[in-house]
Protein backbone atom coordinates (compact mmCIF):
# COMPACT_ATOMS: atom_id res chain seq x y z
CA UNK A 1 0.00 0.00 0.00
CA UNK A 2 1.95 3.15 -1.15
CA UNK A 3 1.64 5.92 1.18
CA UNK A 4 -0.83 8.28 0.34
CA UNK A 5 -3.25 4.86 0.37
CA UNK A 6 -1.96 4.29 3.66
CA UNK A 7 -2.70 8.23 4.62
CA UNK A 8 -5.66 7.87 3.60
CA UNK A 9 -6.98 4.68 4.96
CA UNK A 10 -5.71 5.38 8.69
CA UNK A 11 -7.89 8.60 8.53
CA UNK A 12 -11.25 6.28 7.03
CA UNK A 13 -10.45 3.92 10.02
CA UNK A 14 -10.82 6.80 13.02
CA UNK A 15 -14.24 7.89 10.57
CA UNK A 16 -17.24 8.31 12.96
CA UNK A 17 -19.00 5.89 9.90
CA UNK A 18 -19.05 2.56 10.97
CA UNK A 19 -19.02 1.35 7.23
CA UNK A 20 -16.14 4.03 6.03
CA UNK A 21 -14.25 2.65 9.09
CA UNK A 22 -15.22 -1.07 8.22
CA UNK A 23 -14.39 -0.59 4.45
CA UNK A 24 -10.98 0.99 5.77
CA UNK A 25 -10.28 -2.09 7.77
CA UNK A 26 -10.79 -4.66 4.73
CA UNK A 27 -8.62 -2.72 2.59
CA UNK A 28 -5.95 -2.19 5.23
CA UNK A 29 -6.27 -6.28 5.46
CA UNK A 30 -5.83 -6.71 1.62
CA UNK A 31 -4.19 -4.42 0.53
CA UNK A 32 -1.76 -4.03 3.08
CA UNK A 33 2.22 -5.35 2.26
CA UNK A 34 5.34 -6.40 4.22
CA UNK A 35 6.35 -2.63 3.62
CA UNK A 36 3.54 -1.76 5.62
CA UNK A 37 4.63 -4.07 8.73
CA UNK A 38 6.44 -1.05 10.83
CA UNK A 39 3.28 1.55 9.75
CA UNK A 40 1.29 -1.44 11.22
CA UNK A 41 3.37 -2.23 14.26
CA UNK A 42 2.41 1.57 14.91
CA UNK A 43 -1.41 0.70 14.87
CA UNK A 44 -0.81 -1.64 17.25
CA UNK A 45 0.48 1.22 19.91
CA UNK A 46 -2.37 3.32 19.57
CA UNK A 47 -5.49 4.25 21.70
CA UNK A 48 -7.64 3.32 19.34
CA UNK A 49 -9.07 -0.33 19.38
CA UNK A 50 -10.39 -0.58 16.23
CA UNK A 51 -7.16 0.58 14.37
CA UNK A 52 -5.49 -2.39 16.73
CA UNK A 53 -7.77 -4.60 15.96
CA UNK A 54 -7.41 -3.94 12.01
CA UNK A 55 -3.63 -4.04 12.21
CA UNK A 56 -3.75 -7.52 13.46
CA UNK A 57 -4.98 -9.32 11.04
CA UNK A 58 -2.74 -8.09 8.09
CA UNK A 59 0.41 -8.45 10.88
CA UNK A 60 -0.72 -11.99 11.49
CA UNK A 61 -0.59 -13.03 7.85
CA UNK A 62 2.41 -10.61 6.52
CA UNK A 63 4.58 -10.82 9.80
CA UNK A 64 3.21 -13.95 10.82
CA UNK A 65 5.35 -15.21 14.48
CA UNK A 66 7.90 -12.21 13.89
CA UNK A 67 5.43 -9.93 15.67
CA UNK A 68 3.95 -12.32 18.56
CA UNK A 69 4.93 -10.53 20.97
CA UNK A 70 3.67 -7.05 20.04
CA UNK A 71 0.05 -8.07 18.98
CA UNK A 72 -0.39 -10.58 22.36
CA UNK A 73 0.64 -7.11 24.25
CA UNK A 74 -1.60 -5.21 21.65
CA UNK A 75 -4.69 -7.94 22.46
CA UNK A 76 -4.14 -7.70 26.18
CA UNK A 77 -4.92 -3.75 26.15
CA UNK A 78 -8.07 -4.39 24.35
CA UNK A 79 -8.90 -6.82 27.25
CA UNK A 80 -7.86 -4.28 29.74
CA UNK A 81 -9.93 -1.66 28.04
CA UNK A 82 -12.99 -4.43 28.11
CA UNK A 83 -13.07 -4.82 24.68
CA UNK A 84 -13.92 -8.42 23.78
CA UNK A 85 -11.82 -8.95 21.19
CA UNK A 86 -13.42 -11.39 18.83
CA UNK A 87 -11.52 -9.86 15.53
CA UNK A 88 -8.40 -9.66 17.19
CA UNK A 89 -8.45 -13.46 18.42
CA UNK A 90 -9.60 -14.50 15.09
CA UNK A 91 -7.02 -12.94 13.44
CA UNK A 92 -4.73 -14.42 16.29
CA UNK A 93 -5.87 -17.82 15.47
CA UNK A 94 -4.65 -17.25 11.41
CA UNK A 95 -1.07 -17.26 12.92
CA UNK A 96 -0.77 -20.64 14.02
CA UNK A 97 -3.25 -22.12 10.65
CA UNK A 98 -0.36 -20.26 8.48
CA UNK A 99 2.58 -21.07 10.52
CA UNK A 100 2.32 -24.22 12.35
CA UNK A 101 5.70 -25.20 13.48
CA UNK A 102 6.83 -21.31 13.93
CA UNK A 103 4.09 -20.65 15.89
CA UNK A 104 4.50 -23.78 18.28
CA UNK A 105 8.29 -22.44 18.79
CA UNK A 106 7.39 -18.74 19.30
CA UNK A 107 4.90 -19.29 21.68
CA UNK A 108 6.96 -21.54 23.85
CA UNK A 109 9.45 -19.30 23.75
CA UNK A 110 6.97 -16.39 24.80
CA UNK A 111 5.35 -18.58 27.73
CA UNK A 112 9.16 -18.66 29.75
CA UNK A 113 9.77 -14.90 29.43
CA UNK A 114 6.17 -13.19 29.55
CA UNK A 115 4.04 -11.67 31.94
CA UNK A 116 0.72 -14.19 33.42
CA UNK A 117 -1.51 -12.50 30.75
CA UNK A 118 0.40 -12.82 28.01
CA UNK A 119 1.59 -16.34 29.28
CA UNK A 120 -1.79 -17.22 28.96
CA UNK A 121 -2.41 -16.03 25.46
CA UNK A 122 0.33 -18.00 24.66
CA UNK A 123 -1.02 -21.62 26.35
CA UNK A 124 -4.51 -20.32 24.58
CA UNK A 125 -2.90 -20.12 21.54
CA UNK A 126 -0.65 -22.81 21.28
CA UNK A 127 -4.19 -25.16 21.07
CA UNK A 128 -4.27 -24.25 17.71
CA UNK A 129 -1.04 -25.33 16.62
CA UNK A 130 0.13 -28.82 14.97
CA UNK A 131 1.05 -31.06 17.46
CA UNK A 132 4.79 -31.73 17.99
């Protein structure tokens, strides 16, 4: 997604229209490229859930376990803000159907050296990877 695109679609996804922001939040997911991971990484800091939420899924399938930690972190605030999350752990759930054994190793990895929330994302997650 070049960067006025980009410009352009971050504004449509903070529009008080629910179906501007919605149509911004399928294009960000399909149109979005590995160019756009750091732009996206960014989405993932911000205040707004819905931009978080949006970011995830085009992490999850561009980034794929590169990024674990920073969308687990990312799904915990919209918990914390009592969001329930239902896109976000959907778009969670593509990381492990698109990188099986990666996912397995990441989230291993993640369970020794994160927080209990996160930790528990992780054991959540790890369900819906390939067994060993």
């Amino acid at each position: 997604m070049d960067s006025i695109a980009w410009t352009e679609t971050v504004a449509a996804l903070r529009s008080e229209d629910i179906e501007t922001c919605v149509a911004a939040a399928t294009s960000l997911h399909e149109n979005a490229t590995a160019e756009n991971i750091p732009a996206l990484l960014e989405l993932l800091k911000t205040g707004d859930f819905f931009a978080r939420e949006a970011a995830a899924w085009p992490l999850a399938q561009l980034a794929g376990v590169s990024h674990l930690s920073e969308l687990l972190s990312a799904y915990q605030k919209g918990f914390d803000e009592g969001h329930d999350n239902d896109g976000f752990t959907a778009a969670l759930i593509e990381i492990p159907a698109l990188f099986p054994s990666e996912a397995r190793k990441e989230l291993t990895r993640l369970i020794s050296v994160s927080d209990d929330a996160i930790r528990e994302h992780c054991v959540w997650l790890l369900e819906f990877c390939e067994p060993a």
